[in-house]
C-alpha atoms as a PDB file:
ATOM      1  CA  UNK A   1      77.917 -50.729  97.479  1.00  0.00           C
ATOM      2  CA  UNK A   2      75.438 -50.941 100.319  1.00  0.00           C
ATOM      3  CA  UNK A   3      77.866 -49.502 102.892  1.00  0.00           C
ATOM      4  CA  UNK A   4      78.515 -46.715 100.610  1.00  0.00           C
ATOM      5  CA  UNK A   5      74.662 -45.658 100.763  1.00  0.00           C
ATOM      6  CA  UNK A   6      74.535 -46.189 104.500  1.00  0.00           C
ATOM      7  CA  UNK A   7      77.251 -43.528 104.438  1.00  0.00           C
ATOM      8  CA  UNK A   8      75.442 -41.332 102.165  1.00  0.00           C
ATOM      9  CA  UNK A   9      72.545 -41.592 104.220  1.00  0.00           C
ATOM     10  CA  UNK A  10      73.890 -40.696 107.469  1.00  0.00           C
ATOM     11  CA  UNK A  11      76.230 -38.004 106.288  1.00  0.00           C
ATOM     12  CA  UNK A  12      72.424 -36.715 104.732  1.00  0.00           C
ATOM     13  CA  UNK A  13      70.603 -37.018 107.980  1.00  0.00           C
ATOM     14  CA  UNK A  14      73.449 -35.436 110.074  1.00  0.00           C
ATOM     15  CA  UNK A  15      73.847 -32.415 107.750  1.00  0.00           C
ATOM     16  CA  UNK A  16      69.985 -32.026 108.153  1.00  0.00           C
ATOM     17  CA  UNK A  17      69.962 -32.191 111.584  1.00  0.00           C
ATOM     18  CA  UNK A  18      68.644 -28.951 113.072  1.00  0.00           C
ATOM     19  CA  UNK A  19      71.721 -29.199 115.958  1.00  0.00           C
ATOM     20  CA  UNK A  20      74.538 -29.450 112.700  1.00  0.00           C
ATOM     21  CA  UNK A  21      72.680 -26.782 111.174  1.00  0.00           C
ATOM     22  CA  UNK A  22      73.205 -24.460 113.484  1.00  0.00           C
ATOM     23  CA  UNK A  23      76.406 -25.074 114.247  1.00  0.00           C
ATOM     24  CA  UNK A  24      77.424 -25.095 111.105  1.00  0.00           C
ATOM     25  CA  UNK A  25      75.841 -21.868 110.275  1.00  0.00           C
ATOM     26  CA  UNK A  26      77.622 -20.235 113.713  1.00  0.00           C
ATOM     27  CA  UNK A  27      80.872 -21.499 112.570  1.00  0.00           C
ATOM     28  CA  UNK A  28      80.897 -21.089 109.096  1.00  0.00           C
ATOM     29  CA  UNK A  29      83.994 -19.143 109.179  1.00  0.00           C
ATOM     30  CA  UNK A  30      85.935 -21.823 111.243  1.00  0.00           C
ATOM     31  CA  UNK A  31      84.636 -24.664 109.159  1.00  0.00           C
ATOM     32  CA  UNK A  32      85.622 -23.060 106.157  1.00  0.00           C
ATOM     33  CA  UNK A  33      89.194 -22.128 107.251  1.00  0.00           C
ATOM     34  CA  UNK A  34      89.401 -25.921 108.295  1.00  0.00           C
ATOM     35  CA  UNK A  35      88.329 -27.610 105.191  1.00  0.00           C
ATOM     36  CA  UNK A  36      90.448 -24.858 103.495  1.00  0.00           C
ATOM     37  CA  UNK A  37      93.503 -26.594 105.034  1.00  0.00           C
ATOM     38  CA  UNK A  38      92.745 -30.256 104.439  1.00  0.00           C
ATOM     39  CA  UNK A  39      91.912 -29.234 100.523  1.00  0.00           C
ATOM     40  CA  UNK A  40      95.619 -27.408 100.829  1.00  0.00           C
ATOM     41  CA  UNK A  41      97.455 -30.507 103.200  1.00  0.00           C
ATOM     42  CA  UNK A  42      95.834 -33.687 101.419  1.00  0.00           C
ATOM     43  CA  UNK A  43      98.800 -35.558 102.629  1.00  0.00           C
ATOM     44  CA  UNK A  44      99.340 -33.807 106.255  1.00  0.00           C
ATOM     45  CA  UNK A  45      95.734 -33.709 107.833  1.00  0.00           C
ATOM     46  CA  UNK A  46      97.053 -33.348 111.541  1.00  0.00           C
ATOM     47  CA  UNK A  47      98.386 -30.305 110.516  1.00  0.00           C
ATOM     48  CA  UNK A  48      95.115 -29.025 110.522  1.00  0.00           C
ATOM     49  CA  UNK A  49      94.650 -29.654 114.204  1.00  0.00           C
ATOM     50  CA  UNK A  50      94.528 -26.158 115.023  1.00  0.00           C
ATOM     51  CA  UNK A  51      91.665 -25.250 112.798  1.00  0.00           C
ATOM     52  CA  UNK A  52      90.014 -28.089 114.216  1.00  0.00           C
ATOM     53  CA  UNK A  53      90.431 -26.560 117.843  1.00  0.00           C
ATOM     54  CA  UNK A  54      89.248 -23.343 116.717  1.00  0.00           C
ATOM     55  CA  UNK A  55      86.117 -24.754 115.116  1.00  0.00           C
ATOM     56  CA  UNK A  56      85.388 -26.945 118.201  1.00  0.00           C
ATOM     57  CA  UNK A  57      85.789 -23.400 120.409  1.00  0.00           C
ATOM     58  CA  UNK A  58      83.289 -22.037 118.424  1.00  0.00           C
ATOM     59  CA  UNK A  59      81.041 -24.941 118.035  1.00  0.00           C
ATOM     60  CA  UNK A  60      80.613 -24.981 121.977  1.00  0.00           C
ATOM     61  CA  UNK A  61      79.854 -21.357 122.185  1.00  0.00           C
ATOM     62  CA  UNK A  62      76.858 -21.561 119.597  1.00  0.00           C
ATOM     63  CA  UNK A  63      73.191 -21.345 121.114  1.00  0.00           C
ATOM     64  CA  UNK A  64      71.228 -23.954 121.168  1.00  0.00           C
ATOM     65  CA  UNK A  65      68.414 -22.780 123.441  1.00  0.00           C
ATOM     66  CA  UNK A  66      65.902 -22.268 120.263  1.00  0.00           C
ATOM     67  CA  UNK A  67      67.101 -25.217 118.226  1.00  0.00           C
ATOM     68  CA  UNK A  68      64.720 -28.276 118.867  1.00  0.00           C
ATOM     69  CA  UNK A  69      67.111 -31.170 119.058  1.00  0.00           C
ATOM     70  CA  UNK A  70      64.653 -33.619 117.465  1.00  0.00           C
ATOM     71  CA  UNK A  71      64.750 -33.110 113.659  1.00  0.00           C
ATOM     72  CA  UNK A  72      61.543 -34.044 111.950  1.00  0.00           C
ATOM     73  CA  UNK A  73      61.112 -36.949 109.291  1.00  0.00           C
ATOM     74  CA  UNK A  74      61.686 -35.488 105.935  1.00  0.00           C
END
């Protein structure tokens, strides 16, 4: 059971993370379309590779020049 709430925890702290955020919020299309796919290939996953590749494209484009990269405690 402990692992399970480090897991929790991280996947909490990297959601949070002002970087994720905006990425996330950027990419929202691309993200979607991806998890889209895995909810609709449970059993094929690497057929989602392209979505994947599309939401990495995107995810380098975003701008990060007004995101401070050090989220704060909460």
């Amino acid at each position: 059971m402990k692992c399970h709430e480090l897991k929790v925890k991280v996947a909490q702290c990297t959601s949070s993370h002002p970087v994720i955020q905006k990425i996330r919020q950027d990419c929202s299309r691309e993200f979607v379309d991806f998890e889209r796919c895995l909810r609709e290939n449970p059993d094929k996953p690497a057929s989602c590779s392209s979505h994947v590749a599309r939401f990495l494209g995107c995810a380098e484009t975003v701008d990060l020049s007004g995101v401070d990269p050090v989220p704060q405690p909460s």
